[in-house]
Structure formats: structure tokens, C-alpha cells
PDB file of N, CA and C in Angstrom:
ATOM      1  N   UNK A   1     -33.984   6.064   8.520  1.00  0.00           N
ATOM      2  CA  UNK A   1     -33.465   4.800   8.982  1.00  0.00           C
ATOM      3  C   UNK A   1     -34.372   4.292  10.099  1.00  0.00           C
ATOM      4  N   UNK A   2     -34.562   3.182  10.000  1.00  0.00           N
ATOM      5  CA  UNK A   2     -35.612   2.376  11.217  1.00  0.00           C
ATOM      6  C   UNK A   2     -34.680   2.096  12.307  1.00  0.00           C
ATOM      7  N   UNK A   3     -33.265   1.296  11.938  1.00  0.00           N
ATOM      8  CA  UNK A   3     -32.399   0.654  12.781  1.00  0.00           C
ATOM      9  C   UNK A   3     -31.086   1.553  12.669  1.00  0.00           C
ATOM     10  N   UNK A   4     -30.457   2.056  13.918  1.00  0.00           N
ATOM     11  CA  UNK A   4     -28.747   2.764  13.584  1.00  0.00           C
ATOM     12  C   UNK A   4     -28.037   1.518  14.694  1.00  0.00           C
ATOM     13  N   UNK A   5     -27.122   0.812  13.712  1.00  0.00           N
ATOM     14  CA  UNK A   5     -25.876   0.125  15.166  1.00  0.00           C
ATOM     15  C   UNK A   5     -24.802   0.860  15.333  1.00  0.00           C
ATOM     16  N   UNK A   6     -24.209   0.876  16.123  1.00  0.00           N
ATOM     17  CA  UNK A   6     -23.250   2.402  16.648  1.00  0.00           C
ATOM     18  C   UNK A   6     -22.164   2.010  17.746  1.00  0.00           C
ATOM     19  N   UNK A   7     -20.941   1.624  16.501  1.00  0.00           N
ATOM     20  CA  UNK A   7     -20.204   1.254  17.728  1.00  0.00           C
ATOM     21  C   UNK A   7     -18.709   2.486  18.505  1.00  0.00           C
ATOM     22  N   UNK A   8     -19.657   3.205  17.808  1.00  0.00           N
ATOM     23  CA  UNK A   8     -19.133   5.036  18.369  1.00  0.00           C
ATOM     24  C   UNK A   8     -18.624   5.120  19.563  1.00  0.00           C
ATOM     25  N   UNK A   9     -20.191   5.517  19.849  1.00  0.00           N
ATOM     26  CA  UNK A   9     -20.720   6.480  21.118  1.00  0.00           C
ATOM     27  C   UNK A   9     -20.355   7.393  21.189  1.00  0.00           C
ATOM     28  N   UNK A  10     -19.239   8.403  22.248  1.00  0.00           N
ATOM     29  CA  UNK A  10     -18.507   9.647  21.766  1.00  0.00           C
ATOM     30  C   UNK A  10     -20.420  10.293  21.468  1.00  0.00           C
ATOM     31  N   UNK A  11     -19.999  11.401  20.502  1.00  0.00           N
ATOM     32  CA  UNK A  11     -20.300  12.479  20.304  1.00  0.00           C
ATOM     33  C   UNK A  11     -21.019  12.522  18.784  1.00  0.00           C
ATOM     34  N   UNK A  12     -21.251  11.314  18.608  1.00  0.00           N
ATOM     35  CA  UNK A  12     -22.179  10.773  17.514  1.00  0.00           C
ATOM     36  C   UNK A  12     -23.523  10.479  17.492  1.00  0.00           C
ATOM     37  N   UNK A  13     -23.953   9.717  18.487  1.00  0.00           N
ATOM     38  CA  UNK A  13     -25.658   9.617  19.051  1.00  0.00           C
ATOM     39  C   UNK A  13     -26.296  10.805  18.249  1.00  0.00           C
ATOM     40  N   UNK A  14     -26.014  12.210  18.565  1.00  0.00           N
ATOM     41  CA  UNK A  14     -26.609  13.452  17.878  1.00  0.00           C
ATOM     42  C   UNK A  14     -26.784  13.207  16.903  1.00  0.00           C
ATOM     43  N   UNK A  15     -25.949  13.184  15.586  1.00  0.00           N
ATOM     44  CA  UNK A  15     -26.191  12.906  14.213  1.00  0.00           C
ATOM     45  C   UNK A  15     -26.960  11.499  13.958  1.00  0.00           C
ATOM     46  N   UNK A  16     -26.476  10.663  14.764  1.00  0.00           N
ATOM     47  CA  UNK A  16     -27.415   9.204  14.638  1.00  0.00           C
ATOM     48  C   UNK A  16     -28.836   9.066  15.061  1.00  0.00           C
ATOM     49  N   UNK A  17     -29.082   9.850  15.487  1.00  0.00           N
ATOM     50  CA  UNK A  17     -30.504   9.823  16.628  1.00  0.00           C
ATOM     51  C   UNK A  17     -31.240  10.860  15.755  1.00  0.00           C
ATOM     52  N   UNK A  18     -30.600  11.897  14.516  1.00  0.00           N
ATOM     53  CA  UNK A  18     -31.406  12.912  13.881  1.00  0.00           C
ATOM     54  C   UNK A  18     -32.124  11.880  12.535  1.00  0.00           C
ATOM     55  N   UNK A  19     -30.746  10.615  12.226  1.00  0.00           N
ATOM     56  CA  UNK A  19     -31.148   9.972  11.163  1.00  0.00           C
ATOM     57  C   UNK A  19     -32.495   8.805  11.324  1.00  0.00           C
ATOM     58  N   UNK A  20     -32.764   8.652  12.803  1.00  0.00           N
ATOM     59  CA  UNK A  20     -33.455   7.670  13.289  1.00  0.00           C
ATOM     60  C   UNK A  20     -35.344   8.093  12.095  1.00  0.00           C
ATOM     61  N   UNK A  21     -35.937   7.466  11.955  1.00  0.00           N
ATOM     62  CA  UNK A  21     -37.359   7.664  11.382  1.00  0.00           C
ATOM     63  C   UNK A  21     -37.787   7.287  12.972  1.00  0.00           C
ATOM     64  N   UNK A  22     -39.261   8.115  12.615  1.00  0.00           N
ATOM     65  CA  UNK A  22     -40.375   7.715  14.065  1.00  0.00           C
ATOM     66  C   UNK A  22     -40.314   6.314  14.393  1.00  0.00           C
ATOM     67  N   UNK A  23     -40.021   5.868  16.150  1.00  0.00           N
ATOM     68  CA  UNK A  23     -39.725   4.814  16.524  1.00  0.00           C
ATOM     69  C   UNK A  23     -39.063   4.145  15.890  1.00  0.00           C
ATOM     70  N   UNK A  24     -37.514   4.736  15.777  1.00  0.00           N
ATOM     71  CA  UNK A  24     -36.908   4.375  15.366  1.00  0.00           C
ATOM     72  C   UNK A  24     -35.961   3.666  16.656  1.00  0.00           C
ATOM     73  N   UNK A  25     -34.868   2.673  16.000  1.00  0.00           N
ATOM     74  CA  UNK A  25     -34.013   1.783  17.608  1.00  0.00           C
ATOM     75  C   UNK A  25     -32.784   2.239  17.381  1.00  0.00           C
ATOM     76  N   UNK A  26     -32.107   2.682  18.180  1.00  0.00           N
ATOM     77  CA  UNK A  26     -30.715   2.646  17.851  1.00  0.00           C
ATOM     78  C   UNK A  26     -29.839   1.714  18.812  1.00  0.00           C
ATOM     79  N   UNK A  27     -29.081   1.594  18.609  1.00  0.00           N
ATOM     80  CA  UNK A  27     -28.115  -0.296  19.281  1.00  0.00           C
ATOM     81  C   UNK A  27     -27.066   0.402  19.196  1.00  0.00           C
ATOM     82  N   UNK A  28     -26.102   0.549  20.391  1.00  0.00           N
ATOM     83  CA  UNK A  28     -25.084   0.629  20.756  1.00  0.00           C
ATOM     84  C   UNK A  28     -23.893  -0.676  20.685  1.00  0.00           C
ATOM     85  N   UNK A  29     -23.212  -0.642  20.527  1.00  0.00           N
ATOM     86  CA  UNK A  29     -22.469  -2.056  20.277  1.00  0.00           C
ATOM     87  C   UNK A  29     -20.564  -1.397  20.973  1.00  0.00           C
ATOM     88  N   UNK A  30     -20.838  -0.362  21.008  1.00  0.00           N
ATOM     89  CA  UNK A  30     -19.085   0.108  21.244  1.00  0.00           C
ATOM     90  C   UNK A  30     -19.241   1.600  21.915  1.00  0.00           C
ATOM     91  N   UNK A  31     -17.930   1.841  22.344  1.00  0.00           N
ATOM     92  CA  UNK A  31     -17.641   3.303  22.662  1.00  0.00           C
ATOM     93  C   UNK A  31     -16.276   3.628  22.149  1.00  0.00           C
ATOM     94  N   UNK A  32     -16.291   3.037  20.683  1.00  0.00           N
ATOM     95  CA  UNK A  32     -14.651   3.870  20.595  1.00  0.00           C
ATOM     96  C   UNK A  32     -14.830   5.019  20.036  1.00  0.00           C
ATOM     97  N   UNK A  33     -15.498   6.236  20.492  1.00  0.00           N
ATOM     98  CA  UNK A  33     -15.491   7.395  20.294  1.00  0.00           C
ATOM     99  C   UNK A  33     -15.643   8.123  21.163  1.00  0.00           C
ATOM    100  N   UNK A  34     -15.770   7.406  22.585  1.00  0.00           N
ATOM    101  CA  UNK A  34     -15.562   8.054  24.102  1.00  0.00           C
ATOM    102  C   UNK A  34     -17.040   7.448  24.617  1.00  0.00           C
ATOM    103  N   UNK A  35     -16.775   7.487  26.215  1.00  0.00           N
ATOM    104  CA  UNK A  35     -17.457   6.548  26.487  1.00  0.00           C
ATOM    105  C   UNK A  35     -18.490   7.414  27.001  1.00  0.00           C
ATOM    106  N   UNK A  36     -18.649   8.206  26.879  1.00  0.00           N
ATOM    107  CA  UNK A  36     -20.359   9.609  27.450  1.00  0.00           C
ATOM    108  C   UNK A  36     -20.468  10.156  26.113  1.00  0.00           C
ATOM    109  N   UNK A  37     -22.026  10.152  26.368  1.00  0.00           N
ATOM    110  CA  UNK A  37     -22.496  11.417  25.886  1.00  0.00           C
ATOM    111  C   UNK A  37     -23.092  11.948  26.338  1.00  0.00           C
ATOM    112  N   UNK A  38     -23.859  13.474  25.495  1.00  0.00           N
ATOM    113  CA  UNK A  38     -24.574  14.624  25.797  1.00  0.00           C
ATOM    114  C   UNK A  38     -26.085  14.414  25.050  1.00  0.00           C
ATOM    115  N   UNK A  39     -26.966  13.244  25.566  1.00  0.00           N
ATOM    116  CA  UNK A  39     -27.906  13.051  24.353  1.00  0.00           C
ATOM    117  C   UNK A  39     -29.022  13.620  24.758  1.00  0.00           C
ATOM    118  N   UNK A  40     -30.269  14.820  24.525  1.00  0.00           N
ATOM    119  CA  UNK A  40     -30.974  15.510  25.136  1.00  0.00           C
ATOM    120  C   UNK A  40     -32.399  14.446  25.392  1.00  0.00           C
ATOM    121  N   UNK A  41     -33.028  14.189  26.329  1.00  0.00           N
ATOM    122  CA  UNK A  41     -34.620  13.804  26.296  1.00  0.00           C
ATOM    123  C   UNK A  41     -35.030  13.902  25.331  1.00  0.00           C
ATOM    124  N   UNK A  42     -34.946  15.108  24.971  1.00  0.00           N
ATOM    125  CA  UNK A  42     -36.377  15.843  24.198  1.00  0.00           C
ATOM    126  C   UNK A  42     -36.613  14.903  22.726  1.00  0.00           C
ATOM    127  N   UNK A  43     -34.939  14.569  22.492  1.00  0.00           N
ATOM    128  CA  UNK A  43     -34.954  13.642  21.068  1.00  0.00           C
ATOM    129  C   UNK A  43     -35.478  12.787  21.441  1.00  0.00           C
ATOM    130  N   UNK A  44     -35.384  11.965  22.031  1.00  0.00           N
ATOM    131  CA  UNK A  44     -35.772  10.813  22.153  1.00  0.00           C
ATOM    132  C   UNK A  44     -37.476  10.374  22.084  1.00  0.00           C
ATOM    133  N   UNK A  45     -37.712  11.674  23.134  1.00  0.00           N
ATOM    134  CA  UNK A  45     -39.103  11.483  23.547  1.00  0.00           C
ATOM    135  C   UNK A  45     -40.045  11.891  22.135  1.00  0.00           C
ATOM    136  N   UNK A  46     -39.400  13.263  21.069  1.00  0.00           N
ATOM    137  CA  UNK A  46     -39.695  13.203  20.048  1.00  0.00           C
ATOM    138  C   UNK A  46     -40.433  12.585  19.093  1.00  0.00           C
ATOM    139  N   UNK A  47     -39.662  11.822  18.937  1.00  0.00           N
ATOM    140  CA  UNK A  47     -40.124  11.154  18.077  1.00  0.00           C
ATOM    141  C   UNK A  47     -39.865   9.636  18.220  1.00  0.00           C
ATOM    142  N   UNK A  48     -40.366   9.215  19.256  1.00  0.00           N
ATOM    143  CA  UNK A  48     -40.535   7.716  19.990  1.00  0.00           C
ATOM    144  C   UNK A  48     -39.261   6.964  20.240  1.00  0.00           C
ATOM    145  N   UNK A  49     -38.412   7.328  20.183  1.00  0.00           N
ATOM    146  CA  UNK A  49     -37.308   6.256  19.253  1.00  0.00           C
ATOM    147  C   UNK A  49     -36.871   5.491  21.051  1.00  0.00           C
ATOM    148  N   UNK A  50     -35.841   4.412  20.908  1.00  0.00           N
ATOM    149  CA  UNK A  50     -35.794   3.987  22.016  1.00  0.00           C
ATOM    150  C   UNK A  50     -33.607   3.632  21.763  1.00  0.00           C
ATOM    151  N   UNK A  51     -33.344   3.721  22.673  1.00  0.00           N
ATOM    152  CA  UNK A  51     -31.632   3.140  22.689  1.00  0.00           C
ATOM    153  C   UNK A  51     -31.309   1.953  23.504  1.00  0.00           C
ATOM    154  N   UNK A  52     -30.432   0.716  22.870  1.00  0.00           N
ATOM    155  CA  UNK A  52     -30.662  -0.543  23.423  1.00  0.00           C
ATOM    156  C   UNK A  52     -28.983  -0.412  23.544  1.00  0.00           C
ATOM    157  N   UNK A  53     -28.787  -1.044  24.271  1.00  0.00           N
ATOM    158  CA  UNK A  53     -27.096  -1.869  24.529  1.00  0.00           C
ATOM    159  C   UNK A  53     -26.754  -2.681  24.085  1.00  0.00           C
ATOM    160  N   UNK A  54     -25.799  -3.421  23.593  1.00  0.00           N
ATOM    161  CA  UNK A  54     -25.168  -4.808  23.230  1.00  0.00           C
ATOM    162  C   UNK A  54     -24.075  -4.987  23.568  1.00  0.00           C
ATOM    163  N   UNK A  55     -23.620  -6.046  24.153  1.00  0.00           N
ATOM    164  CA  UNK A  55     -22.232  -6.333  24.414  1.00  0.00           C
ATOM    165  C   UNK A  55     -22.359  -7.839  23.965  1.00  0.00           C
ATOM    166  N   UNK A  56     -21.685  -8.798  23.558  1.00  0.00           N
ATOM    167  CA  UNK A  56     -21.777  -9.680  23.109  1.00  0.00           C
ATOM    168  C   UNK A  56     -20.680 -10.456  24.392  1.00  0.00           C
ATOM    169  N   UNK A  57     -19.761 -10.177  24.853  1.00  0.00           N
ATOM    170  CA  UNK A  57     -19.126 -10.531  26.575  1.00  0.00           C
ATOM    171  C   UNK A  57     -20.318 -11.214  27.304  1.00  0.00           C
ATOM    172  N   UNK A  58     -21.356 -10.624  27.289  1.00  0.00           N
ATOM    173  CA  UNK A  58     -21.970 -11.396  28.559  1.00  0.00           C
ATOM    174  C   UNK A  58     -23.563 -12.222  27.744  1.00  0.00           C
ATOM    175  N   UNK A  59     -22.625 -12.557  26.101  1.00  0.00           N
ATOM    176  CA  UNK A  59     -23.809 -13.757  25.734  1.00  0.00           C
ATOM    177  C   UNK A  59     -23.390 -14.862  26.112  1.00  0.00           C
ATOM    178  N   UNK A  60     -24.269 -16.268  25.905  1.00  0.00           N
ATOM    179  CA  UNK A  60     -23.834 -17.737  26.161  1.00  0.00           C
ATOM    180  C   UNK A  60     -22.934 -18.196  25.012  1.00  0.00           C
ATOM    181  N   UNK A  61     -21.769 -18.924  25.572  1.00  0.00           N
ATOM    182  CA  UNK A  61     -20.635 -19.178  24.510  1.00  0.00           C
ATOM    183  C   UNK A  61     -21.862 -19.971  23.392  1.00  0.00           C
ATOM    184  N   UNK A  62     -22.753 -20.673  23.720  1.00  0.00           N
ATOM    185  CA  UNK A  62     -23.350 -21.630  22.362  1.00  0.00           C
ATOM    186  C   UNK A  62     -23.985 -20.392  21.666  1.00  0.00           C
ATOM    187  N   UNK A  63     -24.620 -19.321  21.979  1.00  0.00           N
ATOM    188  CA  UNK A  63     -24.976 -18.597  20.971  1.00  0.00           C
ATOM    189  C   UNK A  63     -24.474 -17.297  20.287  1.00  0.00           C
ATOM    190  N   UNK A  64     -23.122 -17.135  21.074  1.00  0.00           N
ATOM    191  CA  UNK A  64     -22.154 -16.599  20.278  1.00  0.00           C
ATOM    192  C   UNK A  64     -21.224 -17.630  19.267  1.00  0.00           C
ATOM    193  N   UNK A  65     -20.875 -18.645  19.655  1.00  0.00           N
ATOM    194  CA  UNK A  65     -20.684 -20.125  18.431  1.00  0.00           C
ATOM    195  C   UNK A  65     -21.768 -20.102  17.230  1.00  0.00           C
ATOM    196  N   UNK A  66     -23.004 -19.865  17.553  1.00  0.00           N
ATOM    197  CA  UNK A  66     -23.954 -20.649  16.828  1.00  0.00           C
ATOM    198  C   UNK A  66     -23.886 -19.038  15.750  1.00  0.00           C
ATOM    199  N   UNK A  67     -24.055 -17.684  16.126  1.00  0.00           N
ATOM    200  CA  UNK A  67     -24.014 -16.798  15.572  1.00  0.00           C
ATOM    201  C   UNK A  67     -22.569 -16.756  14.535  1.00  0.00           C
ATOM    202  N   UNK A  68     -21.544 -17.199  14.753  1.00  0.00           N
ATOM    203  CA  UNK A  68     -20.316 -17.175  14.059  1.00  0.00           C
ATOM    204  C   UNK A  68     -20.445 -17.995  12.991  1.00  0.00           C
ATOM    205  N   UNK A  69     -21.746 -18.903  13.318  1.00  0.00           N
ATOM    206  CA  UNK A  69     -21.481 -20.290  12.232  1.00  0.00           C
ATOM    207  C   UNK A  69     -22.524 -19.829  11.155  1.00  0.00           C
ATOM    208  N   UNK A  70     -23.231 -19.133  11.651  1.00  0.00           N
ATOM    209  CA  UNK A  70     -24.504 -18.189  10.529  1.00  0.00           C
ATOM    210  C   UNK A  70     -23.637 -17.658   9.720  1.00  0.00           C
ATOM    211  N   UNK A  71     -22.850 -16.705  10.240  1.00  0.00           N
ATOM    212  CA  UNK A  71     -21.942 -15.549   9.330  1.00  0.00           C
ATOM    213  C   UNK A  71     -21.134 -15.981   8.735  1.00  0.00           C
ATOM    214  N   UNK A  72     -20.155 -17.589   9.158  1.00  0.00           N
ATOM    215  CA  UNK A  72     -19.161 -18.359   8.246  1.00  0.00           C
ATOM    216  C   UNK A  72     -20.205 -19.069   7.212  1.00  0.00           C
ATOM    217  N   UNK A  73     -21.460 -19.201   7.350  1.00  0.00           N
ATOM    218  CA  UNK A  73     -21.837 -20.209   6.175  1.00  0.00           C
ATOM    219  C   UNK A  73     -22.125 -18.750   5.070  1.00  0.00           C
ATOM    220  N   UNK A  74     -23.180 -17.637   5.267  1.00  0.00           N
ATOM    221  CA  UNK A  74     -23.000 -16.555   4.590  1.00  0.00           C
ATOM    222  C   UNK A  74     -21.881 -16.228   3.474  1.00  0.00           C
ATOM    223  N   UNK A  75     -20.702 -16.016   4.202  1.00  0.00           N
ATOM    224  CA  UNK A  75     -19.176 -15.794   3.732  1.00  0.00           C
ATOM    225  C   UNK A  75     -18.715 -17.056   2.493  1.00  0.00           C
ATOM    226  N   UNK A  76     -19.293 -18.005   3.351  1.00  0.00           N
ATOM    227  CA  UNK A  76     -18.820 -19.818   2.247  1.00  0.00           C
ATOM    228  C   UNK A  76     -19.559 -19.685   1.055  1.00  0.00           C
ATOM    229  N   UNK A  77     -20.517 -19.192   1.483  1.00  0.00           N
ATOM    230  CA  UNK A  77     -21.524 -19.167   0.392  1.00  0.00           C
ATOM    231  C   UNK A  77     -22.032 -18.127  -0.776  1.00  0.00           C
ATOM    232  N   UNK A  78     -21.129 -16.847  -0.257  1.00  0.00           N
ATOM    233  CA  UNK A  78     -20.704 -15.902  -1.000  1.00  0.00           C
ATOM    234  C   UNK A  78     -22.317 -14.973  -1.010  1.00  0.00           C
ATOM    235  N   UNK A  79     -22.893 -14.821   0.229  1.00  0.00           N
ATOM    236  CA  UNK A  79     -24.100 -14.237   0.549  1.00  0.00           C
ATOM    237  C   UNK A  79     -23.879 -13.317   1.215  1.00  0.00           C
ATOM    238  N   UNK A  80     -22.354 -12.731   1.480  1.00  0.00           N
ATOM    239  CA  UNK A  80     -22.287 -12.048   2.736  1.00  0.00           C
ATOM    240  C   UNK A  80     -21.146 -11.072   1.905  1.00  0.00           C
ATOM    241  N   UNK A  81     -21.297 -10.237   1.551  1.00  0.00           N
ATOM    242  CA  UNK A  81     -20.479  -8.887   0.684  1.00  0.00           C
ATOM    243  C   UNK A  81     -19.561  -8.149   1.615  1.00  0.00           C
ATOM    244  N   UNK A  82     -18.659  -8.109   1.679  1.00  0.00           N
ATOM    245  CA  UNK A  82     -17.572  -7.743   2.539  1.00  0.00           C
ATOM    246  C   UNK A  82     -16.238  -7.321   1.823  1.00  0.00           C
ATOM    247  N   UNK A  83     -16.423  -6.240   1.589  1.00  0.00           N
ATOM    248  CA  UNK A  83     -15.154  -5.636   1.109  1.00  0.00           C
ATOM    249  C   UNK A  83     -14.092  -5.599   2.123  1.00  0.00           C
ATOM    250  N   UNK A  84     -13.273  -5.957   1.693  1.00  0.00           N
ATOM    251  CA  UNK A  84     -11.939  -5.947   1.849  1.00  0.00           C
ATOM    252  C   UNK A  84     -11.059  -5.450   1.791  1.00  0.00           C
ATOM    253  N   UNK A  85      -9.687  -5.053   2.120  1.00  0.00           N
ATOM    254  CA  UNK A  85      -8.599  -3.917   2.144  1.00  0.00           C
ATOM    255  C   UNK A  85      -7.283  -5.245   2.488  1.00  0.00           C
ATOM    256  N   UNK A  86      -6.565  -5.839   1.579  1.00  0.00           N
ATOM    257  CA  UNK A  86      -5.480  -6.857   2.226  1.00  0.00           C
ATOM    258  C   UNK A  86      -4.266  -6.191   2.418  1.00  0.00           C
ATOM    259  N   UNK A  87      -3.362  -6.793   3.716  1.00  0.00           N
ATOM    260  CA  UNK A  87      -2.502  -6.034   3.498  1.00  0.00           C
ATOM    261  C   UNK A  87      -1.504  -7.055   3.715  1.00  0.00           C
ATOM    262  N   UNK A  88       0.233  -7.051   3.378  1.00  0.00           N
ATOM    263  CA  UNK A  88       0.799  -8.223   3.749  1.00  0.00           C
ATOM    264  C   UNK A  88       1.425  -7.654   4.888  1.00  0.00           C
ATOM    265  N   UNK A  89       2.369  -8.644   5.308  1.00  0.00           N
ATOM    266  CA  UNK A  89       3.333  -8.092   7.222  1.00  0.00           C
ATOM    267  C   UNK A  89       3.820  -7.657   6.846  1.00  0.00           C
ATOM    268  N   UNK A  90       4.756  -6.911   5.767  1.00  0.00           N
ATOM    269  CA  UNK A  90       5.416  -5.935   5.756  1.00  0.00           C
ATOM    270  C   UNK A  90       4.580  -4.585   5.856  1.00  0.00           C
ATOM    271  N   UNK A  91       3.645  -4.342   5.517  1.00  0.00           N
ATOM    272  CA  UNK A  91       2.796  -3.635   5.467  1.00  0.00           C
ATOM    273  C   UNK A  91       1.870  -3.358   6.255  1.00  0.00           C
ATOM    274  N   UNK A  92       2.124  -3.797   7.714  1.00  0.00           N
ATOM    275  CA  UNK A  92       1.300  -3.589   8.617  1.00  0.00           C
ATOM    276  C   UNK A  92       1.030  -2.387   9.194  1.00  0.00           C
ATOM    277  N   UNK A  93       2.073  -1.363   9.052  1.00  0.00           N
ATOM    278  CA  UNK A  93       2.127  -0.360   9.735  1.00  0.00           C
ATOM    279  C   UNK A  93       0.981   0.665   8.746  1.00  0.00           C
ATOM    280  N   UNK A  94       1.047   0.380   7.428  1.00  0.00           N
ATOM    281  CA  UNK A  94       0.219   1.013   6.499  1.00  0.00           C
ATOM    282  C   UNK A  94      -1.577   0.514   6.790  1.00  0.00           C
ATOM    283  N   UNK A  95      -1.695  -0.843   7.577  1.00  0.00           N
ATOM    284  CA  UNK A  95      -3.132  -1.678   7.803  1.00  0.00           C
ATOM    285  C   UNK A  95      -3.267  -0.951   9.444  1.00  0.00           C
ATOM    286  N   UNK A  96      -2.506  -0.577   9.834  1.00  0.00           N
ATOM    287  CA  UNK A  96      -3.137  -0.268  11.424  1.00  0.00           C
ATOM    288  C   UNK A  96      -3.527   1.709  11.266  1.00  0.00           C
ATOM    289  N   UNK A  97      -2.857   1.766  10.529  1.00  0.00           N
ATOM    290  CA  UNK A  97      -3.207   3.591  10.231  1.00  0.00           C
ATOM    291  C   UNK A  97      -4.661   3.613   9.484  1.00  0.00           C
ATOM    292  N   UNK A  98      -4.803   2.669   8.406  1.00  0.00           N
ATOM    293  CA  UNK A  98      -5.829   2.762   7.605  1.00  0.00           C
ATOM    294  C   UNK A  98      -6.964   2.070   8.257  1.00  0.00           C
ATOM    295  N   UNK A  99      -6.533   1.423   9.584  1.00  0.00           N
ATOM    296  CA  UNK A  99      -8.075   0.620  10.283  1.00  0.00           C
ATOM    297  C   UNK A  99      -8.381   2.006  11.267  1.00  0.00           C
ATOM    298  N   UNK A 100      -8.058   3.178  11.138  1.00  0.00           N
ATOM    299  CA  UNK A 100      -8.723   4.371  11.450  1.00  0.00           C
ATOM    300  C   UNK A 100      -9.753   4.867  10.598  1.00  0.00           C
ATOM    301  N   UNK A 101      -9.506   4.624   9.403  1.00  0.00           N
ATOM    302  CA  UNK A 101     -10.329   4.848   8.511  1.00  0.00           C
ATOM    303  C   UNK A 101     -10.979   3.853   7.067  1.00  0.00           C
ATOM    304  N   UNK A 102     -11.234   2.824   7.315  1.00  0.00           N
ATOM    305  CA  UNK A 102     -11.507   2.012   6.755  1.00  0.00           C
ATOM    306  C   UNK A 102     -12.285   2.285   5.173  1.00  0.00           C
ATOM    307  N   UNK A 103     -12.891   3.526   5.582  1.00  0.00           N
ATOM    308  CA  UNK A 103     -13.678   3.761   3.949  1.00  0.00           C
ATOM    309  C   UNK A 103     -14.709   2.992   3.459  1.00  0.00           C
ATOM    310  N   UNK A 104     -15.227   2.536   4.258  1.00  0.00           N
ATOM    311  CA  UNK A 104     -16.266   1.038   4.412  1.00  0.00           C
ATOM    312  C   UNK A 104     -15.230  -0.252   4.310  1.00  0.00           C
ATOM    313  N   UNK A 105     -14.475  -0.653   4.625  1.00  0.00           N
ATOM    314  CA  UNK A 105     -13.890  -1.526   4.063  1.00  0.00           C
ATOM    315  C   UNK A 105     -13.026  -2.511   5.414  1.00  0.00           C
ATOM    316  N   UNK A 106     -13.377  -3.637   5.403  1.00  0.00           N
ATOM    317  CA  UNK A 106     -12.636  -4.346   6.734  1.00  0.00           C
ATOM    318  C   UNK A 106     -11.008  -4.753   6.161  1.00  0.00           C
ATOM    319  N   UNK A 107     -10.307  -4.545   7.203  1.00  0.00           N
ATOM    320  CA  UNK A 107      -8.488  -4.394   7.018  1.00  0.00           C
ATOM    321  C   UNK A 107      -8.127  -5.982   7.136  1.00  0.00           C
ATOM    322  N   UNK A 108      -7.517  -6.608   6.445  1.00  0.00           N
ATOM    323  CA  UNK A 108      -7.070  -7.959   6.817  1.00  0.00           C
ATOM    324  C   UNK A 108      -5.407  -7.736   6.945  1.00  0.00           C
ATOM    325  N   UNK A 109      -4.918  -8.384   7.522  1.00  0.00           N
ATOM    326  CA  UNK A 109      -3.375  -8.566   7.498  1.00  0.00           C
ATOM    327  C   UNK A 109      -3.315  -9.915   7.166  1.00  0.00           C
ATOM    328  N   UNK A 110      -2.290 -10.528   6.226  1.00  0.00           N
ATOM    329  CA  UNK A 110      -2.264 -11.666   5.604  1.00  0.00           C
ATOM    330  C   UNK A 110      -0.698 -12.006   6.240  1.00  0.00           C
ATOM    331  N   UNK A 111      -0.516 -13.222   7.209  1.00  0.00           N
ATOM    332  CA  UNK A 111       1.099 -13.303   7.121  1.00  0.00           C
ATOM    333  C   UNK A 111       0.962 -14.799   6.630  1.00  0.00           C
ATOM    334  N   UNK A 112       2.506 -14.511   5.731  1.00  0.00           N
ATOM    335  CA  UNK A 112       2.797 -15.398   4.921  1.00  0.00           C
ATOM    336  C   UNK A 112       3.670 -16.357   5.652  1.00  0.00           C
ATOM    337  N   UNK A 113       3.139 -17.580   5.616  1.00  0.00           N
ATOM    338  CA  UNK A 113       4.043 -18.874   5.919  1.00  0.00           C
ATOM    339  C   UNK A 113       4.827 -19.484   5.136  1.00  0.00           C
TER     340      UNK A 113
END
């Protein structure tokens, strides 16, 4: 892999940082897997690779707008593959257990009007 995004952190970097190829980037985007890790030098320095941050909180509202409007025309346009998992409101309690484990798949809750 050239690029890993990783919205982990926790105790994952290890396995992500083994999959990296020479100068390879890895992008942090989250910590819902705990917010430290244990990541050694030696990998890093290894085999070139470098680790970047992202938080999207401290972009400019126009280019977090302008980025949403990329990904809604994608989606309109049926360029953007996104599996799905629907669930209705009765069934929510079954969509918040399974957004632990998604299976590749993003959870929608649908409430009906």
C-alpha cells in the first residue's frame, strides 16, 4: 500500500505501518481505537514512510462545503460505490450494534414520515 487512512489509532498503526510499501504515508483521521500508541522509530525510519494528521474541525467552512459538493455530485452521478446496510426506526437498536462492525458497509437509519 502507498497510502493507509486510519481512523483507529489505538493499537493498529503496527499492522498499518507493516502494510505501508517504501515511503509509504499513513493519515490519521480518528482515534476511535484509543487515543496513544506504542509506534517504534525504527519502523518508520525503515523504510521511509512518514505519518500525517487530519482533522477536518480546523478546515475553512468553504472548503469543507466545496469538498461535500465533490462527494454529493460523485453519489448523483453514481461514480461513488457505497455500500450500504438500511435500517428502519424500529430497528435501530439492530443499526447501532452493527455500526461496530460494519463489514465494509456504511449503516443508514431511514425514519419514516
Amino acid at each position: 500500500m502507498d497510502v493507509v487512512v486510519d481512523p483507529l489509532w489505538g493499537p493498529y498503526p503496527h499492522t498499518l505501518l507493516a502494510c505501508l510499501a517504501p515511503s509509504g504515508h499513513y493519515l490519521s483521521v480518528g482515534s476511535a481505537a484509543g487515543a496513544t500508541s506504542d509506534i517504534t522509530a525504527s519502523r518508520l525510519r525503515g523504510n521511509h514512510l512518514s505519518i500525517t494528521g487530519f482533522t477536518g474541525t480546523t478546515s475553512a467552512i468553504e472548503q469543507v462545503a466545496h469538498t461535500y459538493e465533490i462527494i454529493a455530485k460523485f453519489a448523483a452521478n453514481g461514480q461513488f460505490d457505497l455500500p450500504l446496510k438500511t435500517h428502519g426506526l424500529a430497528s435501530v437498536q439492530e443499526a447501532w450494534i452493527g455500526q461496530r462492525r460494519p463489514n465494509g458497509h456504511k449503516i443508514v437509519v431511514e425514519i419514516d414520515q
